[in-house]
Protein backbone atom coordinates (compact mmCIF):
# COMPACT_ATOMS: atom_id res chain seq x y z
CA UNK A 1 -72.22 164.27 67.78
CA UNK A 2 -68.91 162.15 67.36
CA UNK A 3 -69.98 160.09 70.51
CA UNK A 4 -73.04 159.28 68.87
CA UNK A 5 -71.95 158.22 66.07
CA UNK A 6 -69.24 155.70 67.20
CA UNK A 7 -72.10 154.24 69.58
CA UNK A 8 -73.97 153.52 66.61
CA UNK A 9 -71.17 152.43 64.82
CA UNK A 10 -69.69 149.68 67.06
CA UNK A 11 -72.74 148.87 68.35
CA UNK A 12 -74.49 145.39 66.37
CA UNK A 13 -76.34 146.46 63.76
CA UNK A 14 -77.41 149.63 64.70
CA UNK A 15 -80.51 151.17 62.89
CA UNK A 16 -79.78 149.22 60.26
CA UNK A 17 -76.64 150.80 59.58
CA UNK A 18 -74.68 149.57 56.42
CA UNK A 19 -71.45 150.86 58.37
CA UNK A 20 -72.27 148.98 61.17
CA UNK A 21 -72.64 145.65 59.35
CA UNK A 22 -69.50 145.75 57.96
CA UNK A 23 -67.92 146.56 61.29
CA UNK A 24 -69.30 143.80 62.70
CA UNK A 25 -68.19 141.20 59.74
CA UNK A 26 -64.81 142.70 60.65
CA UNK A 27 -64.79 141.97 64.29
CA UNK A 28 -65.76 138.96 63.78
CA UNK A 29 -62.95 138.42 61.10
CA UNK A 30 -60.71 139.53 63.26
CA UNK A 31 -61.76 136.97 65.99
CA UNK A 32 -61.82 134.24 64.06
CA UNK A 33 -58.27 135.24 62.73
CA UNK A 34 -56.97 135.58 66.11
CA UNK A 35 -57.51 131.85 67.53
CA UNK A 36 -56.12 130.43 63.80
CA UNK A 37 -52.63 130.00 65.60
CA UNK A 38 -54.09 127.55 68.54
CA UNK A 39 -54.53 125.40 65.75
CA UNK A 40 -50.85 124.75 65.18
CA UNK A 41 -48.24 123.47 67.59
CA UNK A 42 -45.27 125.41 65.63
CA UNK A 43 -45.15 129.45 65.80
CA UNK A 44 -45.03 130.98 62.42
CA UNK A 45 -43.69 134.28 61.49
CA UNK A 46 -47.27 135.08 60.14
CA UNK A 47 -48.86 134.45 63.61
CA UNK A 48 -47.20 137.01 64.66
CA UNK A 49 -48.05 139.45 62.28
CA UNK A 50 -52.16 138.33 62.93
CA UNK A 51 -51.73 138.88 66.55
CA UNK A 52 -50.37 142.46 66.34
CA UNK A 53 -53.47 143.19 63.71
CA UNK A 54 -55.81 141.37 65.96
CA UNK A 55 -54.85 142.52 69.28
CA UNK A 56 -54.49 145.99 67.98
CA UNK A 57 -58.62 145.54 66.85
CA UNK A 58 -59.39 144.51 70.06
CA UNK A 59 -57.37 147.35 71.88
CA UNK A 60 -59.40 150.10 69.58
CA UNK A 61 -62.88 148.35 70.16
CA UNK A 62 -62.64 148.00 73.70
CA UNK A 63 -61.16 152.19 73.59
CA UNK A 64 -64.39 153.09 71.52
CA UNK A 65 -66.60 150.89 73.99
CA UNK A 66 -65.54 152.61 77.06
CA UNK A 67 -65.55 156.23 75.49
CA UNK A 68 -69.49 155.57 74.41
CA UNK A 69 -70.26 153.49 77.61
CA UNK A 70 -72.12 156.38 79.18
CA UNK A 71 -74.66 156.26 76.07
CA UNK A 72 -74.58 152.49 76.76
CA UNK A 73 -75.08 152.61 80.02
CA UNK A 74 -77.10 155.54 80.54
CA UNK A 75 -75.22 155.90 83.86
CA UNK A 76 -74.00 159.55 83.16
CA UNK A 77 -69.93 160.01 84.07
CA UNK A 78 -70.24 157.30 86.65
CA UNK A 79 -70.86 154.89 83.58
CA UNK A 80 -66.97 155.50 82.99
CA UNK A 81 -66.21 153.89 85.93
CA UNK A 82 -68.70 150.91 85.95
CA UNK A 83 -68.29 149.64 81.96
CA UNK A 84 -64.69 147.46 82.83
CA UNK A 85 -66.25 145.92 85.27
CA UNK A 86 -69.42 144.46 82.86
CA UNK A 87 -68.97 141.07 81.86
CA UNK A 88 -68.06 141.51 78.60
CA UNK A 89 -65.97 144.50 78.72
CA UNK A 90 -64.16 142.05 81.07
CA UNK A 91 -64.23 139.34 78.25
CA UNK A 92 -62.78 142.46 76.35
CA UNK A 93 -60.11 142.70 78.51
CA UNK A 94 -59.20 139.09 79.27
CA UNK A 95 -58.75 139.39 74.85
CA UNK A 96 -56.30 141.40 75.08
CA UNK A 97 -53.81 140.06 77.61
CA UNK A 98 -52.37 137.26 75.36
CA UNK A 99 -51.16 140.50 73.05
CA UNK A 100 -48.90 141.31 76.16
CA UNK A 101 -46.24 138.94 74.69
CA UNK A 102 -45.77 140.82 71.68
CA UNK A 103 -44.23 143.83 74.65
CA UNK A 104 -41.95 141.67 76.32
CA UNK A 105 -41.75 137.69 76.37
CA UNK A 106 -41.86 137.80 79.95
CA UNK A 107 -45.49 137.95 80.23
CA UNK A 108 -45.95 134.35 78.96
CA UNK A 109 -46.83 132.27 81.85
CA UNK A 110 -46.90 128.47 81.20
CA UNK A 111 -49.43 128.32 78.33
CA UNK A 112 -51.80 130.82 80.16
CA UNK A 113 -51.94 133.32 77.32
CA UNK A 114 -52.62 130.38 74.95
CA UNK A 115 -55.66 129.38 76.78
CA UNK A 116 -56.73 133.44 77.25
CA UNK A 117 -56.80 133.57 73.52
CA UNK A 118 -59.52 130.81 74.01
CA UNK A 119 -61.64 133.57 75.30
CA UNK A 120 -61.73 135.69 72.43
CA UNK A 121 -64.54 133.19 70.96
CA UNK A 122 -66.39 134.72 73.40
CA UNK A 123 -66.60 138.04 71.97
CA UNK A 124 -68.93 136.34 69.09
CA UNK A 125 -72.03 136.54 71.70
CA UNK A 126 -71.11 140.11 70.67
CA UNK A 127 -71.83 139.82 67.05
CA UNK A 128 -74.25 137.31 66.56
CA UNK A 129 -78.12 137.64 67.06
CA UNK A 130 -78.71 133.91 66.83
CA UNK A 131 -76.23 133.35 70.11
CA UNK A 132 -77.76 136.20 71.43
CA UNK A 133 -81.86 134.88 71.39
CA UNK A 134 -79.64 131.18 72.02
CA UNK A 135 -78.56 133.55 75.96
CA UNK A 136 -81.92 134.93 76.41
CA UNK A 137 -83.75 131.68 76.34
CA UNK A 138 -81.37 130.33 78.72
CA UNK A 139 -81.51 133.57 81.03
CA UNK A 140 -85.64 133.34 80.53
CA UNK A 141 -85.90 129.26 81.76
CA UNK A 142 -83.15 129.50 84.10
CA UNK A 143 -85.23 128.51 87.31
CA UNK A 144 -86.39 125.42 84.77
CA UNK A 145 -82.77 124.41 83.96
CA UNK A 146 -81.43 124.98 87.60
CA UNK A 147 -84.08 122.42 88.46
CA UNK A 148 -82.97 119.66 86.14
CA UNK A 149 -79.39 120.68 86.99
CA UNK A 150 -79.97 119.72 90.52
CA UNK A 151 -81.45 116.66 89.55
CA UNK A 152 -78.76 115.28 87.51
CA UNK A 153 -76.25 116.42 90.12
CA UNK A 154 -77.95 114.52 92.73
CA UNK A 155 -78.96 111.30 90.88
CA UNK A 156 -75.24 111.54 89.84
CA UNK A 157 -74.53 111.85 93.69
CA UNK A 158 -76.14 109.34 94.53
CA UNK A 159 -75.49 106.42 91.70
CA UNK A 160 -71.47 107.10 92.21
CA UNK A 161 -72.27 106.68 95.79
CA UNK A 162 -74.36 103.21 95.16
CA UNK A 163 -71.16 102.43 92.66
CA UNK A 164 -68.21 102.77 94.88
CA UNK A 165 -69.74 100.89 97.73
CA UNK A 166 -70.89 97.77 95.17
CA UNK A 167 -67.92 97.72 93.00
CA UNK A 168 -64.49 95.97 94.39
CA UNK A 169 -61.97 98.20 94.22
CA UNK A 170 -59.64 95.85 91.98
CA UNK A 171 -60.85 93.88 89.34
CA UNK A 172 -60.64 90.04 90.54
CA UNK A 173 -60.34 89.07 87.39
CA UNK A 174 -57.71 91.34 85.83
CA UNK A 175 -56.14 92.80 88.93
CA UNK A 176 -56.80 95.85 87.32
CA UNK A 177 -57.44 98.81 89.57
CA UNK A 178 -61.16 99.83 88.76
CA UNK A 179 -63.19 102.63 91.32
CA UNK A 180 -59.65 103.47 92.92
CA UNK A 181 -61.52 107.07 94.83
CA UNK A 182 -64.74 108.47 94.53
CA UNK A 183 -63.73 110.57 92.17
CA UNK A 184 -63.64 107.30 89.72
CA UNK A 185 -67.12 106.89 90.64
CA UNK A 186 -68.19 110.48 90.18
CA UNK A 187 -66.88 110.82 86.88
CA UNK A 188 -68.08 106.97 85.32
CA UNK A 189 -71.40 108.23 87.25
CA UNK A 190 -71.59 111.66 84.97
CA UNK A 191 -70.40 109.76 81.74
CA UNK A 192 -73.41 107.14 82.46
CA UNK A 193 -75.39 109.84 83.32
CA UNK A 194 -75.20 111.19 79.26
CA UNK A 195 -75.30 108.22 77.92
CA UNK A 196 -71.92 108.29 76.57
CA UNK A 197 -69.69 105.69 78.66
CA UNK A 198 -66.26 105.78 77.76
CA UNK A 199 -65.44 102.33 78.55
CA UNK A 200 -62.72 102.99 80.81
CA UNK A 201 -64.36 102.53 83.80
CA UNK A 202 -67.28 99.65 83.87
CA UNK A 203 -68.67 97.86 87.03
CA UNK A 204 -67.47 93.81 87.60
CA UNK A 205 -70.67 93.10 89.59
CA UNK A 206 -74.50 92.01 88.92
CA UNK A 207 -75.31 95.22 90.88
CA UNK A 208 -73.07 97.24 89.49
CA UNK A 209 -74.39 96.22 86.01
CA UNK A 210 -77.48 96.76 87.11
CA UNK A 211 -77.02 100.25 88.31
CA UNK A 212 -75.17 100.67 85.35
CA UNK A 213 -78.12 100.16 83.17
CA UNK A 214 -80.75 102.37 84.86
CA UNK A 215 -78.22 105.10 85.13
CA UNK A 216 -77.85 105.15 81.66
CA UNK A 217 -81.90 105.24 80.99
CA UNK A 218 -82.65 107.32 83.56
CA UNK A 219 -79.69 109.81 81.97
CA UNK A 220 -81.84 109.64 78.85
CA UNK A 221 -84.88 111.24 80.83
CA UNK A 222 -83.20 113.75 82.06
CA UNK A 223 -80.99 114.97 79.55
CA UNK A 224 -84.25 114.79 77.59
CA UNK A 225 -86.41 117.13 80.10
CA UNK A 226 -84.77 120.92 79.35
CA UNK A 227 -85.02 119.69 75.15
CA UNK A 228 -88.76 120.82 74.93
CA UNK A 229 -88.42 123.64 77.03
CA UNK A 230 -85.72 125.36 75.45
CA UNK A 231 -87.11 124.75 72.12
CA UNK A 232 -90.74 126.34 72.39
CA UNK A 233 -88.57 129.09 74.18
CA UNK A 234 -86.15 129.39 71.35
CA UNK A 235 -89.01 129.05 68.74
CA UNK A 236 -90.94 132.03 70.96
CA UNK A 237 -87.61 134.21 70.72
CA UNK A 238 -87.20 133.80 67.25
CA UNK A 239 -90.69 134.86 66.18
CA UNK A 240 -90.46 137.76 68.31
CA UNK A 241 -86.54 138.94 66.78
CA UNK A 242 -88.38 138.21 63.11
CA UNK A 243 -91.05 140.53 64.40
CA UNK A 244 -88.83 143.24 65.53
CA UNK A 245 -86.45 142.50 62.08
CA UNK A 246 -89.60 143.49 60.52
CA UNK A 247 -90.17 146.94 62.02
CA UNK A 248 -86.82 148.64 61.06
């Protein structure tokens, strides 16, 4: 059955398929190919030529992807109907758009369909099993990383609160404007938070210092709490993919 067959072709390695392989080395080819251009701030003829190839990849996949979405799916005809709405035939989609400009320059809006190309990295979750296991850890702990997500939001909350009530608002040494809104505070607060600290925001004041400094410990703990979790997940994942790696 011609169905079939293209299911097992596009589809990531499918029963160990040689064929399948190498149409997944040329997806991801063609991916890779297709952002090369957002490296570059002048348009070459050539980029041109890589986005008709590329675009005209993606058009085909996401063609052969809907036509075998019922044995995806298992939906029946309905499946039709439901696959451009899944989150990567979206992703799929969203690919494509920047290939618009090669119809008519019209389409380009600001530097929207520079940024959409952006997307196309996405497709790799596609094509790789190690980003794959990398989603399903993150899908299987998600109540534990909601939980330190929360955490960090609030502590961040609450030390940019502490911040822009401590700190003057202009340096009184300088004259420099230093927490000017909230939003100053918010985003030194997150930067503290990860331990990085840009230096172009820093508190004045003894208290500000002060808050400064636990921020940035506490940021250590709790950056560091989701590191041990993920890992024995990740390390769980990949013993059970080696397993199943095994069996075919």
């Amino acid at each position: 059955m011609l169905q079939q067959k293209i299911f097992d072709l596009i589809n990531r390695d499918r029963k160990g398929m040689f064929a399948s392989r190498v149409y997944d080395w040329y997806m991801l080819v063609m991916i890779i190919a297709s952002i090369v251009p957002l490296m570059f701030i002048d348009d070459y003829p050539i980029f041109k030529v890589i986005e008709i190839v590329t675009v005209t990849a993606f058009i085909i996949d996401y063609i052969l992807r809907w036509y075998t979405s019922d044995l995806q799916l298992r939906r029946g005809r309905i499946s039709y109907l439901i696959y451009p709405f899944t989150p990567m035939a979206i992703i799929d989609l969203l690919s494509i758009l920047p290939g618009l400009n090669l119809i008519s320059p019209e389409f380009k809006l600001l530097r929207l369909t520079r940024l959409l190309k952006i997307v196309r990295l996405l497709k790799i979750v596609r094509y790789s099993d190690k980003l794959t296991i990398f989603l399903r850890v993150l899908s299987k702990e998600k109540e534990v990383l909601l939980s330190v997500l929360m955490l960090a939001l609030l502590y961040i909350f609450i030390t940019a609160l502490i911040m822009f009530n401590a700190e003057p608002h202009i340096n009184p040494l300088t004259g420099d404007e230093t927490f000017h809104s909230f939003f100053d505070a918010l985003y030194w607060a997150t930067v503290t938070l990860t331990t990085v600290g840009y230096g172009d925001l820093c508190p004045v004041t003894d208290i500000g210092r002060i808050v400064s400094m636990l921020s940035s410990l506490f940021g250590v703990a709790i950056i560091a709490l989701p590191s041990g979790v993920i890992t024995a997940s990740y390390l769980e994942e990949l013993r059970e993919y080696r397993r199943q790696r095994r069996k075919r």
